[in-house]
N, C-alpha and C. Protein backbone atom coordinates (compact mmCIF):
# COMPACT_ATOMS: atom_id res chain seq x y z
N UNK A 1 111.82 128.76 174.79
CA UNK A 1 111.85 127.71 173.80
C UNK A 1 112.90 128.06 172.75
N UNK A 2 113.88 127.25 172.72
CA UNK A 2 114.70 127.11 171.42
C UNK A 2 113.92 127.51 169.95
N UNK A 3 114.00 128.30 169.50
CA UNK A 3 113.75 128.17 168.17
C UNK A 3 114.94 127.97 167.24
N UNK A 4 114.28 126.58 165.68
CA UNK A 4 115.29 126.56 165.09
C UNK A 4 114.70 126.94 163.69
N UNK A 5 115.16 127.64 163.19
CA UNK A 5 114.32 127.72 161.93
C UNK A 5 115.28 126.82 160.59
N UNK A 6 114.37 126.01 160.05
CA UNK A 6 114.56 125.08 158.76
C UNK A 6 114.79 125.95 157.54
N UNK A 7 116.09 125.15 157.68
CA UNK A 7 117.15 126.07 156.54
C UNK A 7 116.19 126.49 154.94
N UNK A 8 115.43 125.33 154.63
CA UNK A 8 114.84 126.04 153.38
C UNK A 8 113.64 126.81 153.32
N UNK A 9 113.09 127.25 155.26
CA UNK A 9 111.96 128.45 155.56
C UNK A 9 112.71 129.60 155.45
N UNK A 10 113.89 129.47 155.87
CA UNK A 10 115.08 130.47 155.75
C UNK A 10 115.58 130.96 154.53
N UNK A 11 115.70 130.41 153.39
CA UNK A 11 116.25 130.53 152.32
C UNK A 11 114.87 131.35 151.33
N UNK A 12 113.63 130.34 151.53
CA UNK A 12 112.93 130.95 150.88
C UNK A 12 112.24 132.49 151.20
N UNK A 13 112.87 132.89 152.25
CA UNK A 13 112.04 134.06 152.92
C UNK A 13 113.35 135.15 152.07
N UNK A 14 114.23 134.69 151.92
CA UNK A 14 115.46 135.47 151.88
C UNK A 14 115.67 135.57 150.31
N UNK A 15 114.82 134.67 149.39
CA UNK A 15 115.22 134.79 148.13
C UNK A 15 113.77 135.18 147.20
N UNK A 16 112.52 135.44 148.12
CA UNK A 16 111.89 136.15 147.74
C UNK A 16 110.89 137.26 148.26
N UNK A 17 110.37 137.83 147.28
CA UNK A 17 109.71 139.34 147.62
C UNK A 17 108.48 138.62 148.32
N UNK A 18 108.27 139.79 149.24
CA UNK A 18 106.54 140.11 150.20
C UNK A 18 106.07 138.71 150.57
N UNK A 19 106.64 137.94 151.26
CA UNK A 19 106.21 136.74 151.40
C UNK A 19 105.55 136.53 153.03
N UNK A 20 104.25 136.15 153.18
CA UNK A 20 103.58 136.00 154.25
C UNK A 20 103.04 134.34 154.85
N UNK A 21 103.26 134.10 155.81
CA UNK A 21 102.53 132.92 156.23
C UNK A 21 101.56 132.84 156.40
N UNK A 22 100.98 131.20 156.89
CA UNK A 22 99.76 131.00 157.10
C UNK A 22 100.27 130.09 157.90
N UNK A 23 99.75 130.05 158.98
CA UNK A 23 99.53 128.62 159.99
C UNK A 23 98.56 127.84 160.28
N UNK A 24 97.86 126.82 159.93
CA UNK A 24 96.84 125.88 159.96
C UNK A 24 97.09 124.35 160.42
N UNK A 25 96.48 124.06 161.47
CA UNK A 25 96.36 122.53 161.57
C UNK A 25 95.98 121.66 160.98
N UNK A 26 96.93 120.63 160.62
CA UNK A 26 97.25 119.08 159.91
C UNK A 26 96.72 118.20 160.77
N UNK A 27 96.97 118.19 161.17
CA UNK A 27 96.54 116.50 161.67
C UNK A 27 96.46 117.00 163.46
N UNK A 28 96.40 115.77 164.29
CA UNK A 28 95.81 115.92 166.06
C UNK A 28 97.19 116.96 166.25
N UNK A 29 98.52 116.26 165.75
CA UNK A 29 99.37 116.72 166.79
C UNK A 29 100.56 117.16 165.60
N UNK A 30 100.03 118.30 164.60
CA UNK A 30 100.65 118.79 164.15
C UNK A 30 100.29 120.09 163.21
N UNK A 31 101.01 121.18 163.12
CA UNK A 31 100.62 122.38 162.10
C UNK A 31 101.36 122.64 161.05
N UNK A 32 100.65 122.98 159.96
CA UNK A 32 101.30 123.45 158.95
C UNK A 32 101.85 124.94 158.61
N UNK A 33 103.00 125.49 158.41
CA UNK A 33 103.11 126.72 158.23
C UNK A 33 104.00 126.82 157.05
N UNK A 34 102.64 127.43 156.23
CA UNK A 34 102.84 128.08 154.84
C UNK A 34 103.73 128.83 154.76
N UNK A 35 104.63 129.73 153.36
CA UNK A 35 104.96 130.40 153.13
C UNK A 35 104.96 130.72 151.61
N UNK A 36 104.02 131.99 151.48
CA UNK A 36 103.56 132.54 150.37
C UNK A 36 104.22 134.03 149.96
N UNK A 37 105.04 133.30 148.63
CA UNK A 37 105.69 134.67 148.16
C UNK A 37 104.09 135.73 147.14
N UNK A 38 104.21 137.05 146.60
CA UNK A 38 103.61 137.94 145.74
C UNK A 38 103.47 137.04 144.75
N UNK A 39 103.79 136.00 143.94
CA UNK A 39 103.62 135.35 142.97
C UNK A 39 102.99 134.23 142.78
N UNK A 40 102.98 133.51 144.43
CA UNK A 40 101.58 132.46 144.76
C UNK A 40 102.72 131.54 144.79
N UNK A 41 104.10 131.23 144.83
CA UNK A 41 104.99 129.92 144.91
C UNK A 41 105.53 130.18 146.11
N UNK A 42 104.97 129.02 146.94
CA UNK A 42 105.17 128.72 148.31
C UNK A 42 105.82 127.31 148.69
N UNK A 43 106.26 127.40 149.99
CA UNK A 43 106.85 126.51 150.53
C UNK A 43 105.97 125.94 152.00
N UNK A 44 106.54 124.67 152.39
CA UNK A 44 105.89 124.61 153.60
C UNK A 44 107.00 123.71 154.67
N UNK A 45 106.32 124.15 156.15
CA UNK A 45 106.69 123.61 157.05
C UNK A 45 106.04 122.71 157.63
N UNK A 46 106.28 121.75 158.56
CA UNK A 46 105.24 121.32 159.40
C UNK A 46 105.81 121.05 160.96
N UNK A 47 104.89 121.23 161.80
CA UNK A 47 105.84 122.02 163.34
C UNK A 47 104.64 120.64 164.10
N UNK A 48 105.35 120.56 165.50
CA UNK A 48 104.49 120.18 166.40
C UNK A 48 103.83 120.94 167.22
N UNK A 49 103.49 122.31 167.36
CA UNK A 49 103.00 123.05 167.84
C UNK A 49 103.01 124.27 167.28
N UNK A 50 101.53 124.90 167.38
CA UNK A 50 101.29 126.11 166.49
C UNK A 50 102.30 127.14 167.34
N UNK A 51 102.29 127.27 168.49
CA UNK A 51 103.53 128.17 169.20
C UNK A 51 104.69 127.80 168.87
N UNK A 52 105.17 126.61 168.22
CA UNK A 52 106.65 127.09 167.68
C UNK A 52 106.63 126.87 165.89
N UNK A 53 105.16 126.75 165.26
CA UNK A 53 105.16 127.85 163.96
C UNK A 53 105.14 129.09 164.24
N UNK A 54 104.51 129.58 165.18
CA UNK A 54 104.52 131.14 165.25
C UNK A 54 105.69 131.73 165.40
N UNK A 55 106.58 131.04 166.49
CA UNK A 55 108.01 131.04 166.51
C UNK A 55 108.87 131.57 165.47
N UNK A 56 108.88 130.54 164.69
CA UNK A 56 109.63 130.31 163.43
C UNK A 56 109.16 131.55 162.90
N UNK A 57 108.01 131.96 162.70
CA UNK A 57 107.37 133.08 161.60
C UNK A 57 108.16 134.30 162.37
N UNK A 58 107.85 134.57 163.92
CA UNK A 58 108.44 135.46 164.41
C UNK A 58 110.26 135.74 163.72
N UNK A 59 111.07 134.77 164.09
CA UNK A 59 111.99 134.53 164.08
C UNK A 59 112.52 135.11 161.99
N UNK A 60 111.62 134.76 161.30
CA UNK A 60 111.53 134.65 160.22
C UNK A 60 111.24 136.77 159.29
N UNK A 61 110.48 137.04 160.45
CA UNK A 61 110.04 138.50 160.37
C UNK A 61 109.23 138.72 159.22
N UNK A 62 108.32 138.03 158.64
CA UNK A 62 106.86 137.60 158.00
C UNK A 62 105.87 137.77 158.76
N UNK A 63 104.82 138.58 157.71
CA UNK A 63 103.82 138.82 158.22
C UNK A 63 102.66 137.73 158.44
N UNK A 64 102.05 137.20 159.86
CA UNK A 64 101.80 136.00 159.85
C UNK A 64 99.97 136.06 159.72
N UNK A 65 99.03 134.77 159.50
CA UNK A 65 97.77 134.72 159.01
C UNK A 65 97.63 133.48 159.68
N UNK A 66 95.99 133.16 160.68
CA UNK A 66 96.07 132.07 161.13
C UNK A 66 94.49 131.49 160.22
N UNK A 67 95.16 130.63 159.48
CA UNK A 67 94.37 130.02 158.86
C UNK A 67 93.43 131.02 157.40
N UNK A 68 92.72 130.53 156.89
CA UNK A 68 92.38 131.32 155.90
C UNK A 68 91.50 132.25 155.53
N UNK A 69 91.01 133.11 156.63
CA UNK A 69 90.37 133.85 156.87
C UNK A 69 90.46 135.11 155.89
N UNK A 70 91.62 135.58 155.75
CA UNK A 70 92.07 136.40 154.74
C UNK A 70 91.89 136.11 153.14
N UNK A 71 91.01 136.28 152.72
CA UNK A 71 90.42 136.23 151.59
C UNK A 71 91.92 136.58 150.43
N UNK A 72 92.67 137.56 150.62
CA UNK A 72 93.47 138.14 149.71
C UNK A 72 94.49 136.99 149.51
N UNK A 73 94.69 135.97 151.04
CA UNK A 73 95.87 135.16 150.46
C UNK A 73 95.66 133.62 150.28
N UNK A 74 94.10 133.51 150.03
CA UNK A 74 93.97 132.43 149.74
C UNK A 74 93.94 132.80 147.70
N UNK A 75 93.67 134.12 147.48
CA UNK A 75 93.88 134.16 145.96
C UNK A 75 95.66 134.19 145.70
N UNK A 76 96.55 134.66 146.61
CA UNK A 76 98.10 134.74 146.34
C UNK A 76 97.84 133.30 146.56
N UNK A 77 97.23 132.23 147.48
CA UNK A 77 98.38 130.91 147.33
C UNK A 77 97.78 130.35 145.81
N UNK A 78 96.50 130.90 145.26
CA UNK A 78 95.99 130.26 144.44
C UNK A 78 96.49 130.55 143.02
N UNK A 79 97.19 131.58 143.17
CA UNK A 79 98.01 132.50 141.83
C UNK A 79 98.56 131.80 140.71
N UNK A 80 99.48 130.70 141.87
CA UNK A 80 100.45 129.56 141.05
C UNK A 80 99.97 128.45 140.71
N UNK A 81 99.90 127.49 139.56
CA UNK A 81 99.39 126.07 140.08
C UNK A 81 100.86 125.66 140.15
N UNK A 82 101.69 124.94 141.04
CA UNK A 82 103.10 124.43 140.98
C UNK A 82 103.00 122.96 140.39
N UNK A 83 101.90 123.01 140.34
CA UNK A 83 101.79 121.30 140.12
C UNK A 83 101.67 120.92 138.59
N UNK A 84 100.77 121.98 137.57
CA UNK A 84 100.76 122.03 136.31
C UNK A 84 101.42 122.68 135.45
N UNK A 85 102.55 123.23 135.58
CA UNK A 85 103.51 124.22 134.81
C UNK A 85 105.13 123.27 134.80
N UNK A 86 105.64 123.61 134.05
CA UNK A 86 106.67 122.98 133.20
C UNK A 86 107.89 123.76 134.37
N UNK A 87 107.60 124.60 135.26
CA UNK A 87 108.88 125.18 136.17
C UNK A 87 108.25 124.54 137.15
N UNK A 88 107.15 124.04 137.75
CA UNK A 88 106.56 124.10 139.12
C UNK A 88 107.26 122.71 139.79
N UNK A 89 106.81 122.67 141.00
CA UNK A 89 106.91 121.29 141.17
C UNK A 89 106.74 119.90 140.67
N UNK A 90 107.61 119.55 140.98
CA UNK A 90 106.90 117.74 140.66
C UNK A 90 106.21 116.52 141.28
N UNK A 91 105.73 116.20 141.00
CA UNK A 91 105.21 115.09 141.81
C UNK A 91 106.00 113.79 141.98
N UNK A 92 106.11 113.12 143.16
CA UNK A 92 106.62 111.95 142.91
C UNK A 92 106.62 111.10 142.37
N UNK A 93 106.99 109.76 141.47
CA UNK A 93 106.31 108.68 141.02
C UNK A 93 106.67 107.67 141.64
């Protein structure tokens, strides 16, 4: 299988520290794969198959988590709120 990895899974792995995934299913026919830096500001993907998120993570050389079992990185994704801080994300209007 071709893997292509999405230039801004790429960028963000490369512009920050200790950053680990998570892969979890979205919807029938699709997965989500997280990416969680040490500071809780993450990015995301969304793949049509959990074998080519894993892919990507491989490809990516992140340490990978399937789903949220790991207690430690559901407190790293919870670290940040991106949604309520004056640097975080924005929401659309």
């Amino acid at each position: 299988m071709a893997v292509i990895v999405p230039s801004e899974l790429r960028r963000f792995v490369q512009l920050r520290s200790d950053v680990e995934a998570i892969v979890q299913r979205s919807g029938r026919e699709t997965f989500d794969l997280l990416l969680v830096d040490l500071d809780g500001v993450w990015t995301r993907g969304v793949f049509t198959s959990q074998e080519m998120a894993e892919a990507v993570v491989d490809r990516l050389g992140v340490p990978l988590h399937h789903g949220w079992d790991d207690e430690r990185m559901a407190r790293r994704f919870n670290k940040n709120d991106p949604w309520n801080t004056s640097l975080g994300t924005r929401r659309a209007l």
